[in-house]
N, C-alpha and C. Protein backbone atom coordinates (compact mmCIF):
# COMPACT_ATOMS: atom_id res chain seq x y z
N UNK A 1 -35.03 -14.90 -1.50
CA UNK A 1 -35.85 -16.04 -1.14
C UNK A 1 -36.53 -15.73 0.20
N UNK A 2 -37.95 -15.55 0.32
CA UNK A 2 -38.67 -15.48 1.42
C UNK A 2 -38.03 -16.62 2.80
N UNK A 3 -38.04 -16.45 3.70
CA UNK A 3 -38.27 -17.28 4.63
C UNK A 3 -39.57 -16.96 5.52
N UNK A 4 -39.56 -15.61 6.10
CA UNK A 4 -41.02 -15.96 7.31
C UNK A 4 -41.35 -14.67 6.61
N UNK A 5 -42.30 -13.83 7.25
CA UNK A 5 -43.21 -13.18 6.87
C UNK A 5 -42.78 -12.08 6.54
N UNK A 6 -42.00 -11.16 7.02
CA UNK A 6 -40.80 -9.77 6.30
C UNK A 6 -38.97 -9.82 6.42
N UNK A 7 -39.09 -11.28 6.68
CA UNK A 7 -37.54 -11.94 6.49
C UNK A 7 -37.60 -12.91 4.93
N UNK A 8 -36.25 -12.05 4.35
CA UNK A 8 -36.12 -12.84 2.96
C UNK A 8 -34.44 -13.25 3.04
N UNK A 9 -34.15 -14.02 2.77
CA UNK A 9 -32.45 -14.44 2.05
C UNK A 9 -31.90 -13.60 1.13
N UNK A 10 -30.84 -13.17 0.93
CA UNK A 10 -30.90 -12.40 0.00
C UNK A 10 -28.89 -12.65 -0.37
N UNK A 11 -29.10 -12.44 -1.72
CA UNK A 11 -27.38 -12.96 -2.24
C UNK A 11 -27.15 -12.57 -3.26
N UNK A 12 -25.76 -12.00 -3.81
CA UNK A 12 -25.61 -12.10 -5.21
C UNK A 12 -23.99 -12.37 -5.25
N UNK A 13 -23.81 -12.67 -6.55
CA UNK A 13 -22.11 -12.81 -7.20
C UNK A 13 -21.99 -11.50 -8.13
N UNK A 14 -20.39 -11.74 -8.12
CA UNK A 14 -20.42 -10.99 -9.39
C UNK A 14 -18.89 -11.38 -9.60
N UNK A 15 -18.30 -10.78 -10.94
CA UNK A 15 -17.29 -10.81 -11.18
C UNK A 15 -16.83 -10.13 -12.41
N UNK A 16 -15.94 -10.02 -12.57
CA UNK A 16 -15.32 -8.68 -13.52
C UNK A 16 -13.37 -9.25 -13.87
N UNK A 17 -12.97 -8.42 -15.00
CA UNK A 17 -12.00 -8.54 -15.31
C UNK A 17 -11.38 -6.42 -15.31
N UNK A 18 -9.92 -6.38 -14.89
CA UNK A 18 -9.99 -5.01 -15.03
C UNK A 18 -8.18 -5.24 -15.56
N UNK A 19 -7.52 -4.13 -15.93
CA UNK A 19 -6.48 -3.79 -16.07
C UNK A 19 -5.88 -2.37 -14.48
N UNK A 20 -4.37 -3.31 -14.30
CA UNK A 20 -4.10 -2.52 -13.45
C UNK A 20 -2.31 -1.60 -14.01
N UNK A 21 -2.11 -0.60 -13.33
CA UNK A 21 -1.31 -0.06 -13.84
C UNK A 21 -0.33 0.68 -12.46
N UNK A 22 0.87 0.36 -11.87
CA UNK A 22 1.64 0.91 -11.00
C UNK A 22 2.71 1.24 -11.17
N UNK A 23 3.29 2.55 -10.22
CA UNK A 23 4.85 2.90 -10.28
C UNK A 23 4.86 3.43 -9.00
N UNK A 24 5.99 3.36 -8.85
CA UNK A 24 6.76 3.78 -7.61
C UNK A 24 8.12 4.42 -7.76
N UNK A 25 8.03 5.73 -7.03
CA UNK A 25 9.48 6.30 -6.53
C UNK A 25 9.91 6.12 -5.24
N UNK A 26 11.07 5.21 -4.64
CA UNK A 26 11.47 5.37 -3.87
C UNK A 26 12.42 6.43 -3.02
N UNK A 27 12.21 6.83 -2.36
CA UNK A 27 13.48 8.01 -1.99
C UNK A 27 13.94 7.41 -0.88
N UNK A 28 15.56 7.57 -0.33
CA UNK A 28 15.84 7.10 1.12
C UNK A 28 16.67 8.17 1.01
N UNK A 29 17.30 9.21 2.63
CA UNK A 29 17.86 9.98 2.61
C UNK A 29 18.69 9.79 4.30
N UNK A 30 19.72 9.86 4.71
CA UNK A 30 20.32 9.59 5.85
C UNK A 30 21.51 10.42 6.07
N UNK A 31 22.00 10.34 7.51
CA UNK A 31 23.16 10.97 7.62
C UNK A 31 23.93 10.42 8.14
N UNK A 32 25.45 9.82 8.21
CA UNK A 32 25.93 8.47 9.06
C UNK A 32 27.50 9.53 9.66
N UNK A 33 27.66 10.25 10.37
CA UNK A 33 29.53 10.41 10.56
C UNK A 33 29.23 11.74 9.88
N UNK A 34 28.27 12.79 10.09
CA UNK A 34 28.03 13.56 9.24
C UNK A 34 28.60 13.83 7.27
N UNK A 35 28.15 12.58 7.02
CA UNK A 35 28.19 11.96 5.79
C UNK A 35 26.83 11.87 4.66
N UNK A 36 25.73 12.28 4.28
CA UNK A 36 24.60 12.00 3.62
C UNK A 36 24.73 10.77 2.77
N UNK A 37 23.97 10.18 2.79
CA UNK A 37 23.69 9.33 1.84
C UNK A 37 22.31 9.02 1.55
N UNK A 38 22.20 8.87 0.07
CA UNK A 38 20.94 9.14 -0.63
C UNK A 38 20.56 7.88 -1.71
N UNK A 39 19.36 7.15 -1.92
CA UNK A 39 19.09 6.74 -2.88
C UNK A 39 17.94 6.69 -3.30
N UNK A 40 18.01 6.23 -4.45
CA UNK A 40 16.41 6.54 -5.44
C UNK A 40 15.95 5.52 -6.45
N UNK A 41 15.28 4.88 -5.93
CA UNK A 41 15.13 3.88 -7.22
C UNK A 41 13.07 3.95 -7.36
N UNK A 42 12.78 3.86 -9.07
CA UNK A 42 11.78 3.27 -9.82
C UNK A 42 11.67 2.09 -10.32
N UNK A 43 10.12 1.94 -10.08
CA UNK A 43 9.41 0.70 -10.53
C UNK A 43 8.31 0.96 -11.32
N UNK A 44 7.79 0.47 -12.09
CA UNK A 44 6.70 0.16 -12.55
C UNK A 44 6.33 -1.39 -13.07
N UNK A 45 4.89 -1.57 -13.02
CA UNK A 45 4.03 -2.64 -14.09
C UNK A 45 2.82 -2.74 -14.28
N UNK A 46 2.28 -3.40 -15.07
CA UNK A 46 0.74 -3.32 -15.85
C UNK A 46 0.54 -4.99 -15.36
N UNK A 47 -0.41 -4.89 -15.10
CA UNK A 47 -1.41 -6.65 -14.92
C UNK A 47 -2.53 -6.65 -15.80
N UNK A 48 -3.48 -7.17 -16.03
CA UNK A 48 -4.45 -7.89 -16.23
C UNK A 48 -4.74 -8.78 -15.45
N UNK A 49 -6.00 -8.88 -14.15
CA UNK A 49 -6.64 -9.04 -12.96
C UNK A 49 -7.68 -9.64 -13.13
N UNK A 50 -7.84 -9.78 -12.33
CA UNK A 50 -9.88 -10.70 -12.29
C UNK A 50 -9.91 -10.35 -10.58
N UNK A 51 -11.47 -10.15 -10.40
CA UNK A 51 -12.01 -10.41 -9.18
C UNK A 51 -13.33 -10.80 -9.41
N UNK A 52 -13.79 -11.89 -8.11
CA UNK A 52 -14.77 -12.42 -7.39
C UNK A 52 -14.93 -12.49 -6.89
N UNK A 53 -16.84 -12.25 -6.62
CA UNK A 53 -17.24 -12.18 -5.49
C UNK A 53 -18.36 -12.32 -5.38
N UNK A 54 -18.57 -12.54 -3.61
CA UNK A 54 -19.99 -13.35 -3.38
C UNK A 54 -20.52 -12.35 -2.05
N UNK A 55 -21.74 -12.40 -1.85
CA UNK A 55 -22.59 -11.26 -0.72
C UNK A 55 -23.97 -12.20 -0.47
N UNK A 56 -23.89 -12.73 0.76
CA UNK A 56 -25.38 -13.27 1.44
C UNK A 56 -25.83 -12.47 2.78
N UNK A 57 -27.08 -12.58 2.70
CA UNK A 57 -27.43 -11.92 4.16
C UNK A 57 -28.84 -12.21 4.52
N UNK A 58 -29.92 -11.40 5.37
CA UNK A 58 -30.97 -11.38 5.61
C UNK A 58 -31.59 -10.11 5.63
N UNK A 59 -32.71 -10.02 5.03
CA UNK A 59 -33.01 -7.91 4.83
C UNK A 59 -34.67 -8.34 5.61
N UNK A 60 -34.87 -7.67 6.30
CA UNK A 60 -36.31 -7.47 7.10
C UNK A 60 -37.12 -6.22 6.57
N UNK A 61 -37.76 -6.55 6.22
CA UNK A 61 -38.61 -5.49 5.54
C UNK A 61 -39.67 -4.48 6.91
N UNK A 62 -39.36 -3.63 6.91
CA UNK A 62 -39.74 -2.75 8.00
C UNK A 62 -40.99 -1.94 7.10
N UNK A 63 -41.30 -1.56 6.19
CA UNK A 63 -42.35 -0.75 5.62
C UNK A 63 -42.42 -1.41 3.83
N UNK A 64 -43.28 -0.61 3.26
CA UNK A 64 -43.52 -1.19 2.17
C UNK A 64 -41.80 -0.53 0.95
N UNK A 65 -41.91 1.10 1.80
CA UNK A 65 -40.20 1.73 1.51
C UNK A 65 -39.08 1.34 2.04
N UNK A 66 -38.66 1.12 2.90
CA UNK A 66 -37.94 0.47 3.98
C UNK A 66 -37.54 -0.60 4.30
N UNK A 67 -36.10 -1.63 4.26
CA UNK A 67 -35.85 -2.52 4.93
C UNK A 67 -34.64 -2.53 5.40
N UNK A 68 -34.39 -3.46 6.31
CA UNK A 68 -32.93 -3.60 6.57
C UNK A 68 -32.40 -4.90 6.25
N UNK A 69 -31.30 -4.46 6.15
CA UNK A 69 -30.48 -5.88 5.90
C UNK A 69 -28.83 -5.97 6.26
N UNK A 70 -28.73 -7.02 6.52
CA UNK A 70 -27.45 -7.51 8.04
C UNK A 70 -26.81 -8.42 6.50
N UNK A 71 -25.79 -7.88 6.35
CA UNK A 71 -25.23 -8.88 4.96
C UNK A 71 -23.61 -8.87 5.20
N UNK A 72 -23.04 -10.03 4.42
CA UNK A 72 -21.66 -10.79 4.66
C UNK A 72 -21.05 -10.71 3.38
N UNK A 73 -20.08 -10.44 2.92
CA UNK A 73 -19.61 -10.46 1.83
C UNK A 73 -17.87 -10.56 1.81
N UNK A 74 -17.29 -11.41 0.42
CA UNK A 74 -15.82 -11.47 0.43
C UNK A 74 -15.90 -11.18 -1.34
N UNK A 75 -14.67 -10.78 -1.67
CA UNK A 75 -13.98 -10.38 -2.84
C UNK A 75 -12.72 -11.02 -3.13
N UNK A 76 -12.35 -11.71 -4.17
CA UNK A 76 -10.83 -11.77 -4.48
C UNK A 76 -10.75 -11.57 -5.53
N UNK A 77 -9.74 -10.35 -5.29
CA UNK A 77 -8.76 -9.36 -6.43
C UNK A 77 -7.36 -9.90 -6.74
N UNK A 78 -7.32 -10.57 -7.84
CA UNK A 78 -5.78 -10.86 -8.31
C UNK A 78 -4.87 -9.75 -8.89
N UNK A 79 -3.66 -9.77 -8.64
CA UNK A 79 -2.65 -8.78 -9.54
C UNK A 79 -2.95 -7.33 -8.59
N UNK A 80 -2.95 -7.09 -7.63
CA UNK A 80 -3.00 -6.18 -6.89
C UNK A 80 -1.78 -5.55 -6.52
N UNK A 81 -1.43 -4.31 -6.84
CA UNK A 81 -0.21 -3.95 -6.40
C UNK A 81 0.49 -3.40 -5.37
N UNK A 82 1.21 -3.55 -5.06
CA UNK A 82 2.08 -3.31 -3.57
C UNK A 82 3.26 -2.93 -3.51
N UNK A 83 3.97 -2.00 -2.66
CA UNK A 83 5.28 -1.39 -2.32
C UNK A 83 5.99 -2.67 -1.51
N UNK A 84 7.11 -3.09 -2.41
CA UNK A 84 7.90 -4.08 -1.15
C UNK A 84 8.99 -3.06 -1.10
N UNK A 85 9.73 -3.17 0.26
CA UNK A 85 10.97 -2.26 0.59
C UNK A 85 11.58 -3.62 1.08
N UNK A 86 12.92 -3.06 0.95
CA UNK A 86 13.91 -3.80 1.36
C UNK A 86 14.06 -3.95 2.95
N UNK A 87 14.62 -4.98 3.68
CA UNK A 87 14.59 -5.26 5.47
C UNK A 87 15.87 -5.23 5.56
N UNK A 88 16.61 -5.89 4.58
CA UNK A 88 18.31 -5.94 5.19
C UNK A 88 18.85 -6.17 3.81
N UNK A 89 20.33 -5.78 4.20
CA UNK A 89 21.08 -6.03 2.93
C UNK A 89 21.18 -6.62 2.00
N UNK A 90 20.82 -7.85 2.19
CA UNK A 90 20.73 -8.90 1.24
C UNK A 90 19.40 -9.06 0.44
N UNK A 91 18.25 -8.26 0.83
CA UNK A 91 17.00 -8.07 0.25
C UNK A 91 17.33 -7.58 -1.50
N UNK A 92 16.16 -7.92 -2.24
CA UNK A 92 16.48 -7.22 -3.43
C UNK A 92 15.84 -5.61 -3.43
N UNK A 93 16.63 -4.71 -4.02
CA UNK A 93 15.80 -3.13 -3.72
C UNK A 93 14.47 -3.06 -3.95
N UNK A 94 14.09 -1.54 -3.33
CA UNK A 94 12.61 -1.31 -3.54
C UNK A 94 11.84 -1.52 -4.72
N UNK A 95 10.56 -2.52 -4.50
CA UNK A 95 10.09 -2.62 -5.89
C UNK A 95 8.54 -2.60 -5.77
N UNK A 96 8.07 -2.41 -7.30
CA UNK A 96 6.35 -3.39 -6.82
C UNK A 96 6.55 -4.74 -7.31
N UNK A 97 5.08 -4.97 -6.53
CA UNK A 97 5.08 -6.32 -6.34
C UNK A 97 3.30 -6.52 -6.78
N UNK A 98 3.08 -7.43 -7.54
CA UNK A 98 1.44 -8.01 -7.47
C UNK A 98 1.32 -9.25 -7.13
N UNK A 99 0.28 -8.86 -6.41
CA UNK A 99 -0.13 -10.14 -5.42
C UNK A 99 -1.76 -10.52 -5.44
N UNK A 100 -2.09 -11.25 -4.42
CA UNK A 100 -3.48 -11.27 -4.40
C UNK A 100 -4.19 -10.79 -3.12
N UNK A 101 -5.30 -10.47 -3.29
CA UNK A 101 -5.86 -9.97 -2.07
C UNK A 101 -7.71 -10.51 -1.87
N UNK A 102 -7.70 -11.20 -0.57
CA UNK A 102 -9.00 -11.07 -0.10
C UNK A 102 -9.72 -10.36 0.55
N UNK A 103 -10.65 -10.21 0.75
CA UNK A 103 -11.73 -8.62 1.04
C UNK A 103 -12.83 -9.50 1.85
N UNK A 104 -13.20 -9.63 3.16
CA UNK A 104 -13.94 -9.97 3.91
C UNK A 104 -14.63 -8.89 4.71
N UNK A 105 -16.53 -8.81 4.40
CA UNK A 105 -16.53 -7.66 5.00
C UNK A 105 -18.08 -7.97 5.62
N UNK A 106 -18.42 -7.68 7.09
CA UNK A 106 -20.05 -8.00 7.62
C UNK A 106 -20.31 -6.60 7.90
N UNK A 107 -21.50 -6.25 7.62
CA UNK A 107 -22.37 -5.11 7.75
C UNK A 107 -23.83 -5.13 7.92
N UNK A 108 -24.58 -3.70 8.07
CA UNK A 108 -25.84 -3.52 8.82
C UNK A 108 -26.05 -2.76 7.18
N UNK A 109 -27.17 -2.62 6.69
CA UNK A 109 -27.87 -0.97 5.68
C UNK A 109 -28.99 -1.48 5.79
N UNK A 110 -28.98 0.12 6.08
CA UNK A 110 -30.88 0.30 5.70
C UNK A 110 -30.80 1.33 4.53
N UNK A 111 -31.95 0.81 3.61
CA UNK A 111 -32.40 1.35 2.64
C UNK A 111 -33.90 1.67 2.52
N UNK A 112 -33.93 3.06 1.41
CA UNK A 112 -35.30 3.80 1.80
C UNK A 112 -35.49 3.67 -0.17
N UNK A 113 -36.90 2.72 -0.30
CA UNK A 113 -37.15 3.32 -1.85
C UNK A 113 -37.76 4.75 -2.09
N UNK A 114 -37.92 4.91 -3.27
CA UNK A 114 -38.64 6.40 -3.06
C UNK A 114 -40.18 5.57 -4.15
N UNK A 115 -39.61 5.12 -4.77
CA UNK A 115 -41.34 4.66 -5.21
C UNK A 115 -42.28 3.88 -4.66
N UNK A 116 -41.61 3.02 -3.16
CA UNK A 116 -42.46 2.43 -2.84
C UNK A 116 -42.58 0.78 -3.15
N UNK A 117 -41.52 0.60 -4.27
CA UNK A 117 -41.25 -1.29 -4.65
C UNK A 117 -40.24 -1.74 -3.64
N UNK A 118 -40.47 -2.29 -3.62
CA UNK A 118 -38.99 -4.04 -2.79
C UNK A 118 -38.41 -4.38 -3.87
């Protein structure tokens, strides 16, 4: 959307569905009373995810090839996977874990066409 004379608005969405797939080997290895002690535990799991997302900004058109643009954008990714480790004894052992995650991100690009369109 134009605003002044080589300043436009500029935005898009998007969104998608993906399949995710994780495992984990844990290893722990120690020595207590010159004693070793060792453990090992696996994890795995599969999700089915969704993410969305949105991107606004302002692009200044510097040549008819050329503009820049100063743009803002966030993402949320469901079912994202993660290493939890255990903190203390009473924790349950090393596992994965899916969670959710937001993605907040502000930036500068300049872009160069080669044919010469906007």
């Amino acid at each position: 959307m134009p605003l002044f004379d080589k300043v436009s608005l500029i935005g898009r969405g998007s969104a998608g569905v993906y399949g995710v797939t994780a495992n984990g080997d844990f290893n722990s290895k120690f020595v207590v009373d010159s004693t070793p002690f060792q453990g090992r535990v696996s994890d795995d799991g599969s999700r089915t995810g969704y993410r969305l997302g949105a991107e606004a900004g302002l692009r200044y058109v510097v040549n008819s090839s050329t503009w820049l643009s100063l743009t803002s954008s966030v993402n949320y990714l469901s079912e994202v996977p993660t290493a939890i480790l255990p903190r203390g004894d009473s924790d349950r052992a090393a596992h994965i874990a899916f969670d959710d995650l937001l993605d907040w991100r502000t930036g500068v690009r300049l872009t160069f066409a080669t044919n010469g369109s906007r």
